[in-house]
Protein backbone atom coordinates (compact mmCIF):
# COMPACT_ATOMS: atom_id res chain seq x y z
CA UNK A 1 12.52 10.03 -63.79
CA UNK A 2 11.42 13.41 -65.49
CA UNK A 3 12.66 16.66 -64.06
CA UNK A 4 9.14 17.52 -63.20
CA UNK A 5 8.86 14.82 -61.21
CA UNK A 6 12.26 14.95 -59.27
CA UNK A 7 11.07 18.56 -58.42
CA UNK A 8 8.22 17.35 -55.96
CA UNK A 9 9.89 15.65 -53.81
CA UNK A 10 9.11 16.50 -49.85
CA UNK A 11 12.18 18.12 -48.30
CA UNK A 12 14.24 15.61 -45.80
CA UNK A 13 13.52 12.96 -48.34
CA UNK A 14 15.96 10.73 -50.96
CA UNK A 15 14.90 8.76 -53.12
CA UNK A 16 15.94 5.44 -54.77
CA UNK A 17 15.32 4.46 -58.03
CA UNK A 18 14.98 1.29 -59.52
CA UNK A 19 14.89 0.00 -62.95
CA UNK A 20 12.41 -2.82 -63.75
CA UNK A 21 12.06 -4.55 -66.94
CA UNK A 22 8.45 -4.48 -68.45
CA UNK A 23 6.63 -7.70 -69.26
CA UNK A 24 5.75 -8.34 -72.70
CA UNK A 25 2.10 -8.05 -73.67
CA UNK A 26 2.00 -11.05 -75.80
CA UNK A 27 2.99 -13.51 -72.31
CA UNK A 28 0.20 -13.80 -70.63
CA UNK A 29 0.14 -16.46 -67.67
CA UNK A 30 -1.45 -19.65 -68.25
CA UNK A 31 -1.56 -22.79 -66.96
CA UNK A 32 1.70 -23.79 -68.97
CA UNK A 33 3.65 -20.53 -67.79
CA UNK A 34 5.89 -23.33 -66.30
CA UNK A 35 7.16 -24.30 -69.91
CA UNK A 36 8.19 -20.79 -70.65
CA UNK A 37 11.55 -20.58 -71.29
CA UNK A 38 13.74 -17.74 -69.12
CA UNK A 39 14.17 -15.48 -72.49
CA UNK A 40 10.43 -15.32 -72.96
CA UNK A 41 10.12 -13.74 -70.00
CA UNK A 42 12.88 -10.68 -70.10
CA UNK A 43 11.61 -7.42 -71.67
CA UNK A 44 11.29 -6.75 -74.64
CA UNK A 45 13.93 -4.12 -75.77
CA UNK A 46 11.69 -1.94 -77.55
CA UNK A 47 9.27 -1.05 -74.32
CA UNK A 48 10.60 1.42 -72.57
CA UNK A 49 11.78 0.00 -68.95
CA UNK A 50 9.40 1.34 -65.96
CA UNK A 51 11.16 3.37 -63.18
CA UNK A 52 10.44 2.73 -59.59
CA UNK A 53 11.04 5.73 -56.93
CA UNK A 54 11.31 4.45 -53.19
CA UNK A 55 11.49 7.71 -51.06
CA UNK A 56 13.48 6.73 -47.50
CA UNK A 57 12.18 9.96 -44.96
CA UNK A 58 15.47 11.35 -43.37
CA UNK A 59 15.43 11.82 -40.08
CA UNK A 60 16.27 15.21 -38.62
CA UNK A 61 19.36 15.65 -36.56
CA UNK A 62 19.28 16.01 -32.81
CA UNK A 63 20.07 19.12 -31.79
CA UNK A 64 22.90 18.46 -29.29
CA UNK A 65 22.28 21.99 -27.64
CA UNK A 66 18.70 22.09 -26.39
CA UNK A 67 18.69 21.71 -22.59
CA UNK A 68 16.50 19.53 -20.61
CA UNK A 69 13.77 21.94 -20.48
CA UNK A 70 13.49 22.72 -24.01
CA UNK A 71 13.07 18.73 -24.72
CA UNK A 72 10.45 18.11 -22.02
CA UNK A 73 7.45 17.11 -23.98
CA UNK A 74 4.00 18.31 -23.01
CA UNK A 75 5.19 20.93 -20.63
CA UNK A 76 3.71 24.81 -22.02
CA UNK A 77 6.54 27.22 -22.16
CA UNK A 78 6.38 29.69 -19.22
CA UNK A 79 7.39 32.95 -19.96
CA UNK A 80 7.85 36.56 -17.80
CA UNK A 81 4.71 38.37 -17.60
CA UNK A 82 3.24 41.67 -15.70
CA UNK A 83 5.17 44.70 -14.33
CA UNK A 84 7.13 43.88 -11.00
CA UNK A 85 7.16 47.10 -8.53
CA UNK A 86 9.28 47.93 -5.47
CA UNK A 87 7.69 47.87 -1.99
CA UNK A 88 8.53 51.03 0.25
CA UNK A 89 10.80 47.90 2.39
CA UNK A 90 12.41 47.41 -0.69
CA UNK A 91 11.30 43.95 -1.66
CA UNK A 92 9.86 43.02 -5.00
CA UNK A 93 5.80 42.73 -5.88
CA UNK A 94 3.86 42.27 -8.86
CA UNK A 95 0.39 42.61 -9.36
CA UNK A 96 -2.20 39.57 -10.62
CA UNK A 97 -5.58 40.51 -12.15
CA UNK A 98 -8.65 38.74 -11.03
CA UNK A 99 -9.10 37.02 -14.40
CA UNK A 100 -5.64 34.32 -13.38
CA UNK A 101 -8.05 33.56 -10.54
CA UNK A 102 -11.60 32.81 -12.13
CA UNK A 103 -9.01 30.81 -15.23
CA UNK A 104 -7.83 28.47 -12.67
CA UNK A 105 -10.50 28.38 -10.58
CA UNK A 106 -11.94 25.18 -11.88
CA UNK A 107 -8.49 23.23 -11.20
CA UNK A 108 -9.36 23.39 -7.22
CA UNK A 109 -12.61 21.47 -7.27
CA UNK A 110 -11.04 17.96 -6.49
CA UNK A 111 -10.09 19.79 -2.99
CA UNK A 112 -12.21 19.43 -0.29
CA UNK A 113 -11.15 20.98 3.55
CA UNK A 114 -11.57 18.77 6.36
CA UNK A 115 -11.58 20.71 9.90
CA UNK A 116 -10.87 18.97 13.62
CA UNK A 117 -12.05 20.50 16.64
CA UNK A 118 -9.14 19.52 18.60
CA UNK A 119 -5.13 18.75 18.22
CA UNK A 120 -5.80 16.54 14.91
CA UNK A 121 -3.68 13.15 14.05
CA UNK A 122 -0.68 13.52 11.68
CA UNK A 123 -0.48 13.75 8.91
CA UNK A 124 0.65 9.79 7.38
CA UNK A 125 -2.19 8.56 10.05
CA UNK A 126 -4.37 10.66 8.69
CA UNK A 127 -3.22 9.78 4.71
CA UNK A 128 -4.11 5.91 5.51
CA UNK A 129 -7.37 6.30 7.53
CA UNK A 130 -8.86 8.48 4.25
CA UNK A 131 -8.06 6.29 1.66
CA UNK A 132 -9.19 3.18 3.77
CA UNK A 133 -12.79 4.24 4.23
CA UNK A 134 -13.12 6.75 1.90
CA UNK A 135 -11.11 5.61 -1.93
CA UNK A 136 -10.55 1.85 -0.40
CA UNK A 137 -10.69 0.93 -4.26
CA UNK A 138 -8.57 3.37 -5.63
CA UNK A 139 -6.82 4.67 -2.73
CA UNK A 140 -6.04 8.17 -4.59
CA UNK A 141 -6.37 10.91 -2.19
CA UNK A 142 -3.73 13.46 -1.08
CA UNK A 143 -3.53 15.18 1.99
CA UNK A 144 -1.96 18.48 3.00
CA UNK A 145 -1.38 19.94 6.07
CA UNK A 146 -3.03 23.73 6.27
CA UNK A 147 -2.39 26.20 8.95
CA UNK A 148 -4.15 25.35 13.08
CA UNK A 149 -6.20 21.80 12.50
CA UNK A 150 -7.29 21.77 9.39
CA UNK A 151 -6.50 19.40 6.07
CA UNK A 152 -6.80 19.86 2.55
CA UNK A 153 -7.70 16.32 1.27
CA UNK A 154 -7.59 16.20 -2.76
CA UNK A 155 -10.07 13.27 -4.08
CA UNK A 156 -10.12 12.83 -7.67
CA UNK A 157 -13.56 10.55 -7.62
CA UNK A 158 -16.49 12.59 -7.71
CA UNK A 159 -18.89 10.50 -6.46
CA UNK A 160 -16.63 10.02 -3.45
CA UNK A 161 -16.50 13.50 -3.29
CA UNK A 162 -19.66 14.20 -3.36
CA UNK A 163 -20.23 11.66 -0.26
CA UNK A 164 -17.42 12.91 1.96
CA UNK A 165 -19.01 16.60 1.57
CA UNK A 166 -22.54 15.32 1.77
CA UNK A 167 -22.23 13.75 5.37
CA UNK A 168 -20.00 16.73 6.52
CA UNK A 169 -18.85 15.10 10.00
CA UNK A 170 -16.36 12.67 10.18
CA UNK A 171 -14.59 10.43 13.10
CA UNK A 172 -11.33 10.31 12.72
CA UNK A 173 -8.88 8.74 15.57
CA UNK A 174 -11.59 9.55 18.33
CA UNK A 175 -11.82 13.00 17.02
CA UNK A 176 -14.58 14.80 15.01
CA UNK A 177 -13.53 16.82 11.97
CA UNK A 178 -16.04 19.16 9.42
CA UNK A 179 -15.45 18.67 6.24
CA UNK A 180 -16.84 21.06 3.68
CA UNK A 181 -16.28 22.59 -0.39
CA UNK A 182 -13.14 24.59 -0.66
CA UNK A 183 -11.56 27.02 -3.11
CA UNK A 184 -8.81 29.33 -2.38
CA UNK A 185 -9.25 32.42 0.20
CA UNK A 186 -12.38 30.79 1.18
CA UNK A 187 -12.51 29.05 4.57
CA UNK A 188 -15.72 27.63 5.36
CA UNK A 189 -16.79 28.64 8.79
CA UNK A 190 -16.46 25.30 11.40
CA UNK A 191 -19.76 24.96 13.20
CA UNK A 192 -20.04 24.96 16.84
CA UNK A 193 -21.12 21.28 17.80
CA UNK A 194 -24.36 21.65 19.76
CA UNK A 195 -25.69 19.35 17.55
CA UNK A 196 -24.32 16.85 15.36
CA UNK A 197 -26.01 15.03 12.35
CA UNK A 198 -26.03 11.02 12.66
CA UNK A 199 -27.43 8.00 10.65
CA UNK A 200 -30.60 7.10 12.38
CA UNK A 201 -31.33 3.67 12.21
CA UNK A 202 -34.79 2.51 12.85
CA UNK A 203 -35.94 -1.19 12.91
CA UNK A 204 -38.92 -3.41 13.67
CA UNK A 205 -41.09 -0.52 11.86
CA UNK A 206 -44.90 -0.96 10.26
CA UNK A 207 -44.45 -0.86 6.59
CA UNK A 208 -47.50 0.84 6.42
CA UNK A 209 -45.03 3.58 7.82
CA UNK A 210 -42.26 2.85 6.05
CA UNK A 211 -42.77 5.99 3.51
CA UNK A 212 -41.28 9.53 3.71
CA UNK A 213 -44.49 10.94 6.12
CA UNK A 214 -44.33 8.02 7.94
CA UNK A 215 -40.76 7.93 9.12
CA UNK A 216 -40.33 11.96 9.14
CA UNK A 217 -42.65 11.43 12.43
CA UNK A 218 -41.01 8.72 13.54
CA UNK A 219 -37.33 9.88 13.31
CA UNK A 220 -38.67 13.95 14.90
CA UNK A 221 -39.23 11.82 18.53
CA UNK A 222 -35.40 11.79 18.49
CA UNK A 223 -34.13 14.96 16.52
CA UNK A 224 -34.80 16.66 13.55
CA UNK A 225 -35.12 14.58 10.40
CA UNK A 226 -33.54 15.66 7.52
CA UNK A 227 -33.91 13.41 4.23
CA UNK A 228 -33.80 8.91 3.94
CA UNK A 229 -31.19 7.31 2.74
CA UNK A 230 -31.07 6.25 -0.98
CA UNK A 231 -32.04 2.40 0.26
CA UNK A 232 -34.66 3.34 2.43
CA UNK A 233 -36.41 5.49 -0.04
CA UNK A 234 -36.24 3.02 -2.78
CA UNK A 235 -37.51 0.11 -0.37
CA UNK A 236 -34.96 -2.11 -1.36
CA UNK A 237 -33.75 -3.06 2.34
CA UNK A 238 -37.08 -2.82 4.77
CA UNK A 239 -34.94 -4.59 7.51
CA UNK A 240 -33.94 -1.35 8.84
CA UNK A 241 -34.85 2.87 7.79
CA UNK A 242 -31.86 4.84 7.97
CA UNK A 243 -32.78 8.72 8.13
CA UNK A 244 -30.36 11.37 8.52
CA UNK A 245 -31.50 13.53 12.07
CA UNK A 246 -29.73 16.30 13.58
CA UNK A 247 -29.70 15.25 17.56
CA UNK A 248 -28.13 16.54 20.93
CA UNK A 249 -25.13 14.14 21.13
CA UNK A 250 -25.27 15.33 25.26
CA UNK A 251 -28.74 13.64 25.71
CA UNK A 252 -28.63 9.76 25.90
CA UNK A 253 -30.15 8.35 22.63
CA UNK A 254 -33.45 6.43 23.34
CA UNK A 255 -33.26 2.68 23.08
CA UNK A 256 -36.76 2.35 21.49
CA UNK A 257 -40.01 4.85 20.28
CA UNK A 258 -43.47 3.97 20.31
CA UNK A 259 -46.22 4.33 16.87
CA UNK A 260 -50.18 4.51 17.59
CA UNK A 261 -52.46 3.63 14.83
CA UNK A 262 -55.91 5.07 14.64
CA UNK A 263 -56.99 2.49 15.80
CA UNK A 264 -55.46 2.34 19.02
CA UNK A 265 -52.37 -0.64 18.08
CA UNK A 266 -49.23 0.71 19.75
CA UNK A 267 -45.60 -0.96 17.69
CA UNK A 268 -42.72 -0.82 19.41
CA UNK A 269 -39.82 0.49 16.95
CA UNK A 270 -36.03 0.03 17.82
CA UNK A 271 -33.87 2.93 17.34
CA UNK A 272 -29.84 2.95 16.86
CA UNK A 273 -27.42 4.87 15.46
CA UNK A 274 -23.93 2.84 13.65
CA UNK A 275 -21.83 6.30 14.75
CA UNK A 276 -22.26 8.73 17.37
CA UNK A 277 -20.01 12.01 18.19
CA UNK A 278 -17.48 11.69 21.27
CA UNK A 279 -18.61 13.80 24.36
CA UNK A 280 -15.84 14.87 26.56
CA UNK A 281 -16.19 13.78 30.41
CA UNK A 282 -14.13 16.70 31.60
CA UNK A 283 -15.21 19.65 29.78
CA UNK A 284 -18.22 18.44 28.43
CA UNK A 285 -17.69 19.65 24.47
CA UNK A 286 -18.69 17.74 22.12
CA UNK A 287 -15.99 16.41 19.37
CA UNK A 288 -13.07 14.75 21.12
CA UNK A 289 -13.00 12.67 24.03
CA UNK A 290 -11.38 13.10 27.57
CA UNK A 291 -8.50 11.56 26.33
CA UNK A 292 -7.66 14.18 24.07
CA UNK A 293 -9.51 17.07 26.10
CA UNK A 294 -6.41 20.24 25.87
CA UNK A 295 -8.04 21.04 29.48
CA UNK A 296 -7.79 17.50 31.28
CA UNK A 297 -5.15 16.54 32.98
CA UNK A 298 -2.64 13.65 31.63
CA UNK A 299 -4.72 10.52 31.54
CA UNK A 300 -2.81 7.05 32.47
CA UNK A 301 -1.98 4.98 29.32
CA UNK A 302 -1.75 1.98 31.32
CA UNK A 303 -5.31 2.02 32.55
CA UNK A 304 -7.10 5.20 31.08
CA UNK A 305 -7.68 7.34 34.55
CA UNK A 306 -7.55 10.92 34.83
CA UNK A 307 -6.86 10.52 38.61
CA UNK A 308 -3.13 9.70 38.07
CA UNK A 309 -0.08 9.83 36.03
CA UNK A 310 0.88 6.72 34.06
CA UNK A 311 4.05 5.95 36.60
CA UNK A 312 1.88 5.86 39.34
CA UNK A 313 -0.39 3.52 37.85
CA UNK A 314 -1.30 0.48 40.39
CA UNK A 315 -2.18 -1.85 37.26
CA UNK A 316 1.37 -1.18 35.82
CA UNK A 317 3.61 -3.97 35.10
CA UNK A 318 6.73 -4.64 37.97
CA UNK A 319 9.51 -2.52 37.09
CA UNK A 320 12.05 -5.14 38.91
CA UNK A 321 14.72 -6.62 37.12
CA UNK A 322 15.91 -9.34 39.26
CA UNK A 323 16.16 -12.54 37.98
CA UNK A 324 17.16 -10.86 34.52
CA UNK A 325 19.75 -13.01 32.58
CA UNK A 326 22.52 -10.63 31.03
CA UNK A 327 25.51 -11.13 28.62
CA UNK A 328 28.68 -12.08 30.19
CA UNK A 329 31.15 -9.14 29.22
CA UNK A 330 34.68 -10.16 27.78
CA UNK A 331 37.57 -10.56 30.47
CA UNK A 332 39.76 -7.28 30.66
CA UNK A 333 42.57 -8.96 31.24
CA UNK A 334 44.21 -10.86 28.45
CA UNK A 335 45.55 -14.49 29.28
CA UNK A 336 48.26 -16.31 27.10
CA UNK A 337 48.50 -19.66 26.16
CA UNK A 338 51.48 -22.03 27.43
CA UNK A 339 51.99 -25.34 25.92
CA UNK A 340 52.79 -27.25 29.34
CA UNK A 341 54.74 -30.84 29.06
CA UNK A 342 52.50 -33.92 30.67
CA UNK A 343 55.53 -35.18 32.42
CA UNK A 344 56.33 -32.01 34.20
CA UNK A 345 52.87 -31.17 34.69
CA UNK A 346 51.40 -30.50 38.48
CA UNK A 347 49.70 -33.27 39.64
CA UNK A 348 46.62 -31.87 42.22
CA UNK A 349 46.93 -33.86 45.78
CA UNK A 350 44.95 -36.65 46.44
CA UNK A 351 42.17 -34.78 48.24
CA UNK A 352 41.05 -32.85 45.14
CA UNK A 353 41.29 -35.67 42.95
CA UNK A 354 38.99 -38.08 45.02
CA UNK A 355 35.56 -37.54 44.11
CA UNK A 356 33.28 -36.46 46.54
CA UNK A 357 30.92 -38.96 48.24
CA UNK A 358 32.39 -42.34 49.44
CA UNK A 359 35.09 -44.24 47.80
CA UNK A 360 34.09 -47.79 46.11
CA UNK A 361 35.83 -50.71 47.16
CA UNK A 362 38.60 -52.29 44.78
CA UNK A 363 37.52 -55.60 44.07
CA UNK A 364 40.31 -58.07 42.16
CA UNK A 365 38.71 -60.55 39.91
CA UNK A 366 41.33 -63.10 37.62
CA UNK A 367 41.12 -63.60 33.97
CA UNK A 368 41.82 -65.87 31.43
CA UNK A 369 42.11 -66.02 27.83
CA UNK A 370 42.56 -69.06 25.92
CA UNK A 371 43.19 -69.16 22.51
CA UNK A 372 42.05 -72.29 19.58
CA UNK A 373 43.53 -72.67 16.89
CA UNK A 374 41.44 -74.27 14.06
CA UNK A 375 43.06 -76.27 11.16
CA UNK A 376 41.79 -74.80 7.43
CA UNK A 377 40.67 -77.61 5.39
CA UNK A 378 42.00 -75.33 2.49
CA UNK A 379 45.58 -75.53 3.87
CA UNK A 380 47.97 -72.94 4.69
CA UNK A 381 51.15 -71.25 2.99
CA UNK A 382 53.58 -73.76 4.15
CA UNK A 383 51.53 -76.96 2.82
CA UNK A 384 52.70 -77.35 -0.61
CA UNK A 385 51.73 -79.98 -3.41
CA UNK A 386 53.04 -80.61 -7.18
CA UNK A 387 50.90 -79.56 -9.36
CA UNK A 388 49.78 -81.99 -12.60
CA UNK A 389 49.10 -80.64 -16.23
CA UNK A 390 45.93 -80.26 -17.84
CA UNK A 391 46.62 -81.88 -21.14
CA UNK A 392 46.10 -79.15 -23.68
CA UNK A 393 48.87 -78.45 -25.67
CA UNK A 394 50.89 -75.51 -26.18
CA UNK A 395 51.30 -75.56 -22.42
CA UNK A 396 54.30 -76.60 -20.29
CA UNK A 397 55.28 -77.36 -16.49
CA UNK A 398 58.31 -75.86 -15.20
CA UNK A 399 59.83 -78.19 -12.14
């Protein structure tokens, strides 16, 4: 190749060169090419031959002396930023603008806090109860533990999201908890629970009142109606309305409500609710139940009852052991082995060798045996006869 073109080769490359030999123009391929001879084919010596580059890309050398760090791949490099001061107690601070906040703000909007009302479950219980009935398809929330009762729950989803913040209480282990939006040095204040929001669930209603108006007057006989739910509105299940009320979980919910026409025809409509919030029997708060009431005194696991402790419990099992089969512990004392000759060996007296019981008579009985002795018709060892030749030849008797 040319100088020229030697000169514009990439750096990190080398290149191979090979020399072919250029076809003659007069041999063109036909249908006969198979009768060319072999010197027909080579290259004329007056065209010039045509030289091939093949550039191989080197590959770079590892640099032995980066650390782990320096080869991690999509990690940005971190580097020391701001002006550190000295506290009057001597320990270090540093000062971080507003602007590191409202740049990182949108990373915490997976994060949603969750808030009990009472002495919450831990934290693995609570990890598999979340991801069961909340992300039972992906199971992909996290769960952190936050200072008093309260849990940071990160779900990635966020139409799952969207539900766990849109219902806002939760039953969790017999235990309410208030879930709500959450960004850093925000706490969301926890409501008092005078009133808790529910799933109303009315059946057996006219469909000429199955409409927004219609069931906003139903559902107010109970609490205070706040919007349908996505199935209701659309019609697509008229089995059963499902309207989200605000109620008094201390007053009983009503089994049924009555719905007058203008014309006087009275319909009886069912009302139920799937969920309803715990009401303590002790204290009488609403979010946990006696069971877990800080204020009542330790119930009996055995059968539930405040009125005594769990040891004291008449439905407990018996505590008595009798009867109770245990493992034979090995001797203390070691024994050794004596081989012991028959002849010299103690015999017990009589009275421990007869059995117990009384002793069977001896009866003598006489037997015979009489033996036959049959004659083979085949002979036996000592019957001996001459033997006579077969008549072939090549064969001879010895006497």
């Amino acid at each position: 190749m040319s100088g020229s073109s030697s000169d514009s080769r990439p750096v990190g490359s080398v290149a191979n060169e090979i020399t072919v030999a250029a076809e003659p123009k007069g041999n063109l391929a036909s249908a006969d090419a198979k009768d060319v001879s072999l010197g027909s084919q080579l290259a004329d010596p007056k065209e010039p031959p045509i030289r091939v580059s093949i550039e191989k890309e080197a590959k770079a050398p590892i640099d032995t002396k980066k650390t782990l760090c320096d080869r991690a791949k999509g990690v940005k490099q971190l580097s020391k930023k701001g002006e550190a001061f000295t506290l009057p107690s001597g320990e270090a601070c540093i000062k971080i603008p507003n602007s590191v906040i409202e740049k990182n703000r949108k990373s915490w909007e997976p994060f949603v806090l969750g808030q009990f009302y009472s002495d919450p479950p831990s934290q693995g219980t609570l990890h598999n109860i979340v991801n069961g009935i909340w992300s039972k398809q992906y199971r992909d929330i996290a769960v952190s533990k936050m200072e008093g009762f309260s849990y940071l729950f990160r779900i990635p989803n966020v139409a799952t999201r969207n539900r766990v913040i849109k219902q806002k209480l939760w039953q969790i282990e017999g235990q309410t908890m208030f879930v709500d939006k959450w960004e850093p040095g925000i706490v969301p204040t926890k409501p008092e629970l005078t009133s808790a929001p529910i799933w109303l669930e009315l059946r057996k209603v006219p469909l000429q009142f199955f409409n927004e108006d219609g069931l906003e007057r139903i559902a107010g006989l109970v609490g205070h109606p706040k919007f349908l739910h996505p199935a209701t509105a659309n019609k697509t299940n008229l089995e059963v309305a499902k309207v989200f009320t605000i109620i008094d979980p201390r007053k009983p919910l009503p089994e049924a409500v009555n719905v007058q026409f203008d014309s006087g025809v009275i319909n009886r409509v069912l009302v139920s609710s799937p969920w309803m919030p715990p009401v303590c029997g002790f204290c009488k708060e609403i979010g946990h139940s006696t069971r877990r009431c800080p204020t009542a005194p330790k119930s009996c696991s055995v059968c539930s009852s405040t009125d005594h402790a769990s040891a004291n419990c008449p439905q407990a099992p018996n505590k008595d052991t009798r009867g109770r089969k245990t493992r034979r512990s090995r001797s203390r004392n070691k024994q050794k082995w004596v081989e012991m000759d028959p002849q010299k060996a103690p015999i017990p007296p009589l009275s421990e060798q007869a059995p117990n019981g009384p002793v069977p008579p001896i009866i003598h009985t006489k037997t015979s045996l009489e033996v036959i002795t049959l004659q083979s018709k085949l002979g036996t060892e000592k019957d001996t006869v001459r033997g006579e030749p077969s008549g072939t030849t090549g064969g001879t008797l010895s006497k």
